[in-house]
N, C-alpha and C. Protein backbone atom coordinates (compact mmCIF):
# COMPACT_ATOMS: atom_id res chain seq x y z
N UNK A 1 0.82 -1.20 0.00
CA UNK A 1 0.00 0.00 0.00
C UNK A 1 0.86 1.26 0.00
N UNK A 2 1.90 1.29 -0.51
CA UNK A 2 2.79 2.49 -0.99
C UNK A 2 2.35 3.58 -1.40
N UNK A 3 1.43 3.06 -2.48
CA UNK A 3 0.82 4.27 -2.85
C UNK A 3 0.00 5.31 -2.55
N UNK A 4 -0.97 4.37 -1.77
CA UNK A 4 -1.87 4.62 -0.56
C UNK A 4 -0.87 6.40 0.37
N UNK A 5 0.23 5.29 1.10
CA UNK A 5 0.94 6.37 1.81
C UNK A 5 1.46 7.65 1.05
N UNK A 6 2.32 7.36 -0.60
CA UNK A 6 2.13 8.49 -1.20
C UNK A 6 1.53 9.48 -1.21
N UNK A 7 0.22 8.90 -1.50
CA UNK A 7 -0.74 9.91 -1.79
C UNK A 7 -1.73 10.72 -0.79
N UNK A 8 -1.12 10.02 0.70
CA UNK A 8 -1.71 10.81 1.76
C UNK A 8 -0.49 11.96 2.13
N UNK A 9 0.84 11.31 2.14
CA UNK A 9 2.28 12.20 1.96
C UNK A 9 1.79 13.56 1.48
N UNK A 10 1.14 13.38 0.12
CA UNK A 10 1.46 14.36 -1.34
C UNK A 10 0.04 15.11 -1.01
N UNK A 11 -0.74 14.75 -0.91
CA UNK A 11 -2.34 15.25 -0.68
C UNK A 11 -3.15 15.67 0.08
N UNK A 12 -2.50 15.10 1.39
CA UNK A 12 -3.11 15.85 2.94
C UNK A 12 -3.25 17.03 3.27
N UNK A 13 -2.33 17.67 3.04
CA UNK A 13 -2.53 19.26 3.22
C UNK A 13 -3.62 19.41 2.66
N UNK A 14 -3.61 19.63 1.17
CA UNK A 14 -4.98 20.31 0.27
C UNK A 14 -6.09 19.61 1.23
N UNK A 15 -6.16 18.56 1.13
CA UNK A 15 -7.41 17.70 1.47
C UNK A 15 -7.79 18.62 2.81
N UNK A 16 -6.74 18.63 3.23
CA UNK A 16 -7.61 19.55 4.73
C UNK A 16 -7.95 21.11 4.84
N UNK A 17 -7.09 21.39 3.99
CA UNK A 17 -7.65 22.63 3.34
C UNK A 17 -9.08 22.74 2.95
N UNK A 18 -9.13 21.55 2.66
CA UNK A 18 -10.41 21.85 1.42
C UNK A 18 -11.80 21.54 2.55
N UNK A 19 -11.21 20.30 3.63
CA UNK A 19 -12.05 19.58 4.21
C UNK A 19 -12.51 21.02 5.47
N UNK A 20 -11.43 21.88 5.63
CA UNK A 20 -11.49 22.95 6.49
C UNK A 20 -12.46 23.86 6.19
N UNK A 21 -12.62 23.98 4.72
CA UNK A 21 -13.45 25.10 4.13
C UNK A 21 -15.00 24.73 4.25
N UNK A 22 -15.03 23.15 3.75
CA UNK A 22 -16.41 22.40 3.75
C UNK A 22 -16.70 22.86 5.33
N UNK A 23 -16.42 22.45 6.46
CA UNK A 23 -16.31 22.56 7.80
C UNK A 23 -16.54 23.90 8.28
N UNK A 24 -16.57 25.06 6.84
CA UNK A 24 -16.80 26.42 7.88
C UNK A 24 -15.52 26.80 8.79
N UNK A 25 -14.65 26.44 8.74
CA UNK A 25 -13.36 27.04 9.39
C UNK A 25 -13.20 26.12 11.02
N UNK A 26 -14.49 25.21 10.78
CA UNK A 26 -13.60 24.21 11.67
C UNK A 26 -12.47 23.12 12.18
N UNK A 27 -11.63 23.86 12.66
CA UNK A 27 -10.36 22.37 12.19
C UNK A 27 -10.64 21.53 12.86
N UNK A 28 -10.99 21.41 13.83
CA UNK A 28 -11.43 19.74 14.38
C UNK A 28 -12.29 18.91 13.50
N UNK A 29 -13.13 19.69 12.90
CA UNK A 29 -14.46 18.61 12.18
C UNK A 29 -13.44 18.65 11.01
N UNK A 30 -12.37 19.52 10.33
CA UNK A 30 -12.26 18.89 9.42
C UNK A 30 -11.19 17.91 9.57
N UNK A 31 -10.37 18.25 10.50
CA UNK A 31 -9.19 16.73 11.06
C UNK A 31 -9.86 16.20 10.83
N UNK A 32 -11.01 15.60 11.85
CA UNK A 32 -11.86 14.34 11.97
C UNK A 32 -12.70 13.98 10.24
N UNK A 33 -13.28 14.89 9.57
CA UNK A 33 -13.75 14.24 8.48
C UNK A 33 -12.79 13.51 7.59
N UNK A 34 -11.45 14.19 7.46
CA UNK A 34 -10.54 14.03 7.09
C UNK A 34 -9.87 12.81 7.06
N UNK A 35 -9.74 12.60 8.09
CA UNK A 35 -9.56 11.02 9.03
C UNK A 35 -10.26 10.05 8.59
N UNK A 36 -11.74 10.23 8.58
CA UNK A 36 -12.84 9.40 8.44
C UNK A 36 -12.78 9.08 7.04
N UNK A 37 -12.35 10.26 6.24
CA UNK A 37 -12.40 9.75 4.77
C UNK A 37 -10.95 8.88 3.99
N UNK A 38 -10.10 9.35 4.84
CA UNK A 38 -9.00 8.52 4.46
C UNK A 38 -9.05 6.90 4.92
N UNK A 39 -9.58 6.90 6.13
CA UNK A 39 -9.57 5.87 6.47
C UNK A 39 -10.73 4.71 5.87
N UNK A 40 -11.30 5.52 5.34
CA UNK A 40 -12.71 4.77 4.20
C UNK A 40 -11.87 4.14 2.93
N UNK A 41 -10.69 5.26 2.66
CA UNK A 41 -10.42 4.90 1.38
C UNK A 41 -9.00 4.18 1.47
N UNK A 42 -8.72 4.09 2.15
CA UNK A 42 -7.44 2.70 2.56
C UNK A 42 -8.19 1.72 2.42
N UNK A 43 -9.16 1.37 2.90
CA UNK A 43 -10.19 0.08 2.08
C UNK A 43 -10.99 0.04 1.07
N UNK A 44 -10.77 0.86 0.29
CA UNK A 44 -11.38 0.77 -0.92
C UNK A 44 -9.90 0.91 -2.14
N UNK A 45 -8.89 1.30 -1.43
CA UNK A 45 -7.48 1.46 -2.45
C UNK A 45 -7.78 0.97 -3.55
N UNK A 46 -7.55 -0.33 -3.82
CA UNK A 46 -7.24 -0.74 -4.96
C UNK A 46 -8.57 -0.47 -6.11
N UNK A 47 -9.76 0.04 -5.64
CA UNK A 47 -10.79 0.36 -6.77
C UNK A 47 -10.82 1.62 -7.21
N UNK A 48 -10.32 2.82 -6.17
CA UNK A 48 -10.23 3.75 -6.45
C UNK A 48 -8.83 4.43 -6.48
N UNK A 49 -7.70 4.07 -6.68
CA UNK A 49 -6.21 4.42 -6.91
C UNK A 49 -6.32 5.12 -8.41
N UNK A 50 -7.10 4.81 -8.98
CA UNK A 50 -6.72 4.97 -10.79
C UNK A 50 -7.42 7.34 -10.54
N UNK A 51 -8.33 7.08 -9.50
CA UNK A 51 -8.44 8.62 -9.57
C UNK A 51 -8.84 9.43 -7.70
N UNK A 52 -7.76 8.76 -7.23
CA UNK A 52 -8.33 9.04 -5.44
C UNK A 52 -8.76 10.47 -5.28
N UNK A 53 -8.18 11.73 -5.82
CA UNK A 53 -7.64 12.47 -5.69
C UNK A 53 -9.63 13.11 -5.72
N UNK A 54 -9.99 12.77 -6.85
CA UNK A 54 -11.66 12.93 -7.23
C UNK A 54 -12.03 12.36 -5.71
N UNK A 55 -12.11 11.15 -5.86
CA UNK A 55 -12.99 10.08 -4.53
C UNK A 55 -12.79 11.07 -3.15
N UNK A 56 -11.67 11.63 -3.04
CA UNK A 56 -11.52 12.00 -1.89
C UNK A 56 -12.62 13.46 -1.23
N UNK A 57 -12.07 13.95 -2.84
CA UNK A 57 -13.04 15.43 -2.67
C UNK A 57 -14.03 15.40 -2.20
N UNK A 58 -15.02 14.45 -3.14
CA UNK A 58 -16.89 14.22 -3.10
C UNK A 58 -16.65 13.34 -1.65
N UNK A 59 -15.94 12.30 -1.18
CA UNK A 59 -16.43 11.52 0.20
C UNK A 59 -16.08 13.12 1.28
N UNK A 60 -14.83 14.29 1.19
CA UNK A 60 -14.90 15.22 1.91
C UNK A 60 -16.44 15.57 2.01
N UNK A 61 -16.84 16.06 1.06
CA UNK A 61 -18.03 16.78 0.25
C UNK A 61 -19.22 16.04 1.21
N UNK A 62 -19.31 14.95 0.82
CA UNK A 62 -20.73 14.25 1.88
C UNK A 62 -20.42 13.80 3.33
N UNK A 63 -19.04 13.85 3.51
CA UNK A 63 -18.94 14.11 4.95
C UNK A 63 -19.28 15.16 5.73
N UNK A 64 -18.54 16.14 5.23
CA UNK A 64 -19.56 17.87 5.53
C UNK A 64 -20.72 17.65 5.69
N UNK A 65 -21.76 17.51 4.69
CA UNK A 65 -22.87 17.03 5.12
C UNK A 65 -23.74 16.71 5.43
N UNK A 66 -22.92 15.50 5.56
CA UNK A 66 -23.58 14.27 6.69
C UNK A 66 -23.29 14.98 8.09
N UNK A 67 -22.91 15.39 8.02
CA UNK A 67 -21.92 16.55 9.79
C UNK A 67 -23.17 17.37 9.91
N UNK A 68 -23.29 18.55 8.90
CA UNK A 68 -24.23 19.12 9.19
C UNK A 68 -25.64 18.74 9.18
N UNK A 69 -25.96 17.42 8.73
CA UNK A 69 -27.28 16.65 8.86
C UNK A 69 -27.60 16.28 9.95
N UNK A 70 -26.39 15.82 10.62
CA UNK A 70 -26.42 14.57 11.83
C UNK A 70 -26.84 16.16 12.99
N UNK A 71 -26.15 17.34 13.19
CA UNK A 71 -26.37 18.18 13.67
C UNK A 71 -27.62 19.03 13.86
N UNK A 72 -27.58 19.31 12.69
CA UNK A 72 -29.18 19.52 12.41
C UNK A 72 -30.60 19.14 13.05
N UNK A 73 -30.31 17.69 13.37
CA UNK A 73 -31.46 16.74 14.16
C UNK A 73 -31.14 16.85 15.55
N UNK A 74 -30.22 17.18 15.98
CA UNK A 74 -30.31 17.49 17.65
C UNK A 74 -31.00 18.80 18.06
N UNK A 75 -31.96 18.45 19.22
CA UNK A 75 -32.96 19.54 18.81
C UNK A 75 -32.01 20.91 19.79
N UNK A 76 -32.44 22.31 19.24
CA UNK A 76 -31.90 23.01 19.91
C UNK A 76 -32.91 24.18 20.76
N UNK A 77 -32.25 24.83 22.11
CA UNK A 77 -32.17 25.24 23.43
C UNK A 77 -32.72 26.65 22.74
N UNK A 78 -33.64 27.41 22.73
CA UNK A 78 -33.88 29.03 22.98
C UNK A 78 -32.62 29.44 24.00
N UNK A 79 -31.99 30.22 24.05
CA UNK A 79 -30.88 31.19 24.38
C UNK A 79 -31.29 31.33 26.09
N UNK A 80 -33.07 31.74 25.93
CA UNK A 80 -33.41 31.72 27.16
C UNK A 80 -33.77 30.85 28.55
N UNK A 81 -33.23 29.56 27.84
CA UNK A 81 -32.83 28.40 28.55
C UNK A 81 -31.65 27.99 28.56
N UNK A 82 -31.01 28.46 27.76
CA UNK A 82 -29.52 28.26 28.82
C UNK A 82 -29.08 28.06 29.78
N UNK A 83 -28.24 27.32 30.27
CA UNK A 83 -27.48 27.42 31.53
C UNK A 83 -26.44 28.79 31.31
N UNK A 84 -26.36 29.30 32.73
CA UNK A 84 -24.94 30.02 32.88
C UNK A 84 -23.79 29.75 33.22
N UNK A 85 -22.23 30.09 32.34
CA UNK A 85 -21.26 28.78 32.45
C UNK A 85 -21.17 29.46 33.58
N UNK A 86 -20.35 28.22 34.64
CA UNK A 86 -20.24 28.44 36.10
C UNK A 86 -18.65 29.64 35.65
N UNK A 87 -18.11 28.73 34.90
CA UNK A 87 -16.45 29.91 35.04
C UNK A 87 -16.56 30.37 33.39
N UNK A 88 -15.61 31.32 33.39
CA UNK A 88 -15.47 31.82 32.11
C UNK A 88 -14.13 31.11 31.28
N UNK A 89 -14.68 30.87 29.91
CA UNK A 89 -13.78 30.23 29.26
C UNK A 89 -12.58 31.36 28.94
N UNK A 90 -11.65 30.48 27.57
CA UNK A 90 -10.86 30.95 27.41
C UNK A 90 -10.65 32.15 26.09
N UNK A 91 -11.76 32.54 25.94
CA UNK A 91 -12.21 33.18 25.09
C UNK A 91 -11.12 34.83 24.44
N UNK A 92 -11.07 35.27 25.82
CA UNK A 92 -10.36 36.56 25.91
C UNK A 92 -9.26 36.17 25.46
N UNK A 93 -8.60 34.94 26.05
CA UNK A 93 -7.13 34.73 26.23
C UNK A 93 -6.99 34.98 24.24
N UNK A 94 -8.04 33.66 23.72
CA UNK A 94 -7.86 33.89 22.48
C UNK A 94 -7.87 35.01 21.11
N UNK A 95 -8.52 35.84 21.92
CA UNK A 95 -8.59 37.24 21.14
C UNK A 95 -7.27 38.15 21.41
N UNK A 96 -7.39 38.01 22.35
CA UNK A 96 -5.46 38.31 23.22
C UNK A 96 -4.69 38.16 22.50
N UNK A 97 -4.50 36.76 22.41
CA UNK A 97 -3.66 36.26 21.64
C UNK A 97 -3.19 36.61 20.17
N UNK A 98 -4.93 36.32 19.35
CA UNK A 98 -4.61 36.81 17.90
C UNK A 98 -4.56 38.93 17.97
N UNK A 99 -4.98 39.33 18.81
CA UNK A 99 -4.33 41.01 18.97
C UNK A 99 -2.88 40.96 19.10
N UNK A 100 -2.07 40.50 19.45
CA UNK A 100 -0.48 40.39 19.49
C UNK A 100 -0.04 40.17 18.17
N UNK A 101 -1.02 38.54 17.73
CA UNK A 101 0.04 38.02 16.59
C UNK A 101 -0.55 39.33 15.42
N UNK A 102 -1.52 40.21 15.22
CA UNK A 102 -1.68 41.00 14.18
C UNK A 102 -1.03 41.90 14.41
N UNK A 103 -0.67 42.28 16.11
CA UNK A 103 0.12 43.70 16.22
C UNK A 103 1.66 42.56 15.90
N UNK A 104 2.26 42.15 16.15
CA UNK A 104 3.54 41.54 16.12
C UNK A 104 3.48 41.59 13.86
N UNK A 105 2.46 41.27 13.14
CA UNK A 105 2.79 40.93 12.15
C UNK A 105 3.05 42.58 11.47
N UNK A 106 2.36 43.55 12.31
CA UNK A 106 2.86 44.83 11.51
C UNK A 106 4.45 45.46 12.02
N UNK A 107 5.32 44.81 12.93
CA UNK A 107 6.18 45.34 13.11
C UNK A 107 7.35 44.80 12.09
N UNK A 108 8.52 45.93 11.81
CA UNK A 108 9.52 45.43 10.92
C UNK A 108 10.12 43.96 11.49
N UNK A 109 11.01 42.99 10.37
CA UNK A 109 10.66 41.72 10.78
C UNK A 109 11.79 41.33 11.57
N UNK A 110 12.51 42.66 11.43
CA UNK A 110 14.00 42.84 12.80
C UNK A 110 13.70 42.75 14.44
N UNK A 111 12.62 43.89 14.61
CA UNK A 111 11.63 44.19 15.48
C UNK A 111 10.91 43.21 15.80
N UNK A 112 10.17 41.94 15.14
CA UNK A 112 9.12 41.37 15.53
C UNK A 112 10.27 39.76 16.11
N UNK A 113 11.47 39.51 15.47
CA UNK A 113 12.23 38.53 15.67
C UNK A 113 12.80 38.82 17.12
N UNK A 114 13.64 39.97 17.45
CA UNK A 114 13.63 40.21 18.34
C UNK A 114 12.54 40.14 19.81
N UNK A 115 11.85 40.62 19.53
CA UNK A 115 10.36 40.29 20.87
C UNK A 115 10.23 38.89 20.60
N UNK A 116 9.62 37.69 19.64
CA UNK A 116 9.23 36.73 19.76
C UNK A 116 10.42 36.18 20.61
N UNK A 117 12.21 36.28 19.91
CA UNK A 117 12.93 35.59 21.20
C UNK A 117 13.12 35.88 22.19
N UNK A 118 12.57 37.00 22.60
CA UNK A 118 12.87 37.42 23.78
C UNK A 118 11.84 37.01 24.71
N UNK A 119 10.52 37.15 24.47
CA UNK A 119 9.31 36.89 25.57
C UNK A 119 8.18 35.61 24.72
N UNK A 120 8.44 35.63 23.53
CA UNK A 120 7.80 34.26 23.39
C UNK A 120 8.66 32.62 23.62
N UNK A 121 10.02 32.66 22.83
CA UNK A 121 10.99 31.93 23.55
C UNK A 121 11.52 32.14 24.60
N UNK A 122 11.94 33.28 25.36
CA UNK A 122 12.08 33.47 26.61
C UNK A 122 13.81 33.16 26.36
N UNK A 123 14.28 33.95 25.70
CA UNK A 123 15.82 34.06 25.30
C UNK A 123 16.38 35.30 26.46
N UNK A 124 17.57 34.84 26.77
CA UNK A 124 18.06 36.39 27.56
C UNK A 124 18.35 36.84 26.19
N UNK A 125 19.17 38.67 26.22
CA UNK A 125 19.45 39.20 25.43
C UNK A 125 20.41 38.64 25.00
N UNK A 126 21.32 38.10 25.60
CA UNK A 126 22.80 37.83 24.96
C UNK A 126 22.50 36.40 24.05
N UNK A 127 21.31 35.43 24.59
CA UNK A 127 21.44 34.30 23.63
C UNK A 127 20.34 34.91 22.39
N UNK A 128 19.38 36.06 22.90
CA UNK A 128 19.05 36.64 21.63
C UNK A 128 19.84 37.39 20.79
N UNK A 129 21.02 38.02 20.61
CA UNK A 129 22.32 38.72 20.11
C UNK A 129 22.67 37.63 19.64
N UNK A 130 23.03 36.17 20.52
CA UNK A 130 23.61 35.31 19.46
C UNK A 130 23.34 34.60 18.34
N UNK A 131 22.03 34.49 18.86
CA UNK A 131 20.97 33.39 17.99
C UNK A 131 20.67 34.61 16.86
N UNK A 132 20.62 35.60 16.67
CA UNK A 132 20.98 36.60 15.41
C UNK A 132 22.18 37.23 15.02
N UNK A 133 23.31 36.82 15.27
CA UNK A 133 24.32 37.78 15.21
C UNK A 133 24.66 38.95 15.31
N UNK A 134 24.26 39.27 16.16
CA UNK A 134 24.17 40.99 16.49
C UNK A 134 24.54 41.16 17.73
N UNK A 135 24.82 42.42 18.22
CA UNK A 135 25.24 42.51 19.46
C UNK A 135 24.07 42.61 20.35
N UNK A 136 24.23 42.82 22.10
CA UNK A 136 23.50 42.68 22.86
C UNK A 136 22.20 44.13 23.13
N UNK A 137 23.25 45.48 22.52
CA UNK A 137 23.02 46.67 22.47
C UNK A 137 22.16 46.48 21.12
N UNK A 138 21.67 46.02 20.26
CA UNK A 138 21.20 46.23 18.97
C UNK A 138 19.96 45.18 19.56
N UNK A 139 19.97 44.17 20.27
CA UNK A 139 18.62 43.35 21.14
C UNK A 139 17.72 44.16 22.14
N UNK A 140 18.77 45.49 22.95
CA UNK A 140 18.22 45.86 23.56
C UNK A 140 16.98 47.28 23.04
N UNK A 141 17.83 47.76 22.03
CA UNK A 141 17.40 49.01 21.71
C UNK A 141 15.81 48.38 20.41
N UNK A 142 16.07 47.46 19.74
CA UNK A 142 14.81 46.27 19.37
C UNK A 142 13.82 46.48 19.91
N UNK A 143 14.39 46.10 21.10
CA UNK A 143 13.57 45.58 22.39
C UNK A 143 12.79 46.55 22.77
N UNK A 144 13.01 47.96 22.71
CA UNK A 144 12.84 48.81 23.38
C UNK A 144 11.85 49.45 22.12
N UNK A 145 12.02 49.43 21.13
CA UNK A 145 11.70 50.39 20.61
C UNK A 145 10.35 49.07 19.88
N UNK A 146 10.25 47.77 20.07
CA UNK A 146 9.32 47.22 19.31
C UNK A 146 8.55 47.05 20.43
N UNK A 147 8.81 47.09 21.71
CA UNK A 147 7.06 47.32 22.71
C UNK A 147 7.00 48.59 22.74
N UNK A 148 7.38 49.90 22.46
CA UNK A 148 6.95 50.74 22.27
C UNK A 148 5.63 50.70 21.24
N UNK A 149 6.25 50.24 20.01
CA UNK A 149 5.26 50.23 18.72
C UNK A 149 4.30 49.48 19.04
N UNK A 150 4.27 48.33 20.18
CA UNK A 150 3.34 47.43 20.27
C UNK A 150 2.37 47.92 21.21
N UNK A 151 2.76 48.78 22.14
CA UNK A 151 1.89 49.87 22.81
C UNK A 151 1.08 51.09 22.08
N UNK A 152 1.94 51.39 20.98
CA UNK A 152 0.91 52.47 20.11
C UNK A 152 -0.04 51.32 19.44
N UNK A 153 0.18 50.40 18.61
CA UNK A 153 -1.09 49.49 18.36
C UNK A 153 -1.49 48.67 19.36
N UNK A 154 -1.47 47.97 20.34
CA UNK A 154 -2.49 47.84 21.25
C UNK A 154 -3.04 48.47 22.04
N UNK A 155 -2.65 49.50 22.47
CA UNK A 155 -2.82 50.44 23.79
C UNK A 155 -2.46 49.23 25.26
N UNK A 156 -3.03 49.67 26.00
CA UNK A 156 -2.64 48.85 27.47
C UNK A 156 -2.59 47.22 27.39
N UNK A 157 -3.63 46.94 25.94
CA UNK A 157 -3.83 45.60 26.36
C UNK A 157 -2.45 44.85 26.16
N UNK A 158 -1.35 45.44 25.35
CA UNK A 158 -0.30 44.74 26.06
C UNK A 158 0.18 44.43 27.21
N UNK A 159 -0.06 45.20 27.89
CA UNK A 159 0.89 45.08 29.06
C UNK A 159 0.25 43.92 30.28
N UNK A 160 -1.09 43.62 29.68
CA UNK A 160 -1.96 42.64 30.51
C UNK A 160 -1.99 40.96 29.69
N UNK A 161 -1.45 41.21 28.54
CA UNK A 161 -1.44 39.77 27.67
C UNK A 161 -0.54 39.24 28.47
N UNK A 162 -0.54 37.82 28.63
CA UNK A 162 0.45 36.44 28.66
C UNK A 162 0.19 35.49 28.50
């Protein structure tokens, strides 16, 4: 089954790409459809090898769905029956998060290398100077001048992210 593995090697990415899009931007449902369909078609290999690449799309295609069918039939809650979650999720953290990586993607990419080794790897300055070749004075003044910029585009909420 060589080929089999080839062609999950050569094809997986797209496939989950594609299976991601069917999914609405879910990556779990599309891992999992993903999964489900490969693993359909490791037993069917040898009938469908001559064009997997098709088979795979359309079994993505009615996996979606079948996802959103199977969903569909669970009946759903008016808003005003809800429960209230007892704790709060992690919701903020995640908006947090992607506010950094958009403020981090507008800084120059001298500036943004510098901060990631410094407080996302957690580099001192000197193994950040080394790990770029630069001196310790050229990490610091970086340093200095790319949470500045990260304070004019976030305002405070930097200083509360971790």
């Amino acid at each position: 089954m060589q080929d089999f593995e080839d062609f999950v090697a050569l094809r997986s990415q797209a496939l989950l790409r594609t299976a991601y899009l069917l999914c609405g931007g879910d990556k779990s449902a599309a891992e999992d459809i993903l999964q489900d369909v490969l693993m359909g078609m490791y037993g069917k290999w040898r009938r469908i090898r001559t064009s997997p690449e098709a088979y795979a799309r359309a079994a993505l295609a009615n996996a979606a769905a079948n996802r959103w069918r199977r969903r569909s039939r669970k009946p759903e809650a008016p808003m005003e029956h809800a429960e209230t979650p007892l704790a709060g999720g992690h919701e903020q953290q995640v908006v947090d998060a992607d506010s950094v990586v958009r403020a981090l993607a507008q800084l120059p990419s001298r500036m943004r290398v510098v901060l990631v080794l410094r407080y996302f790897d957690d580099l001192t300055e000197a193994d950040t100077a080394r790990a770029l070749g630069c001196g310790v004075g050229t990490v610091k003044s970086q340093t200095s001048r790319g949470l500045a910029r990260l304070r004019e585009l976030m305002g405070e909420q930097v200083l509360t992210w971790s």
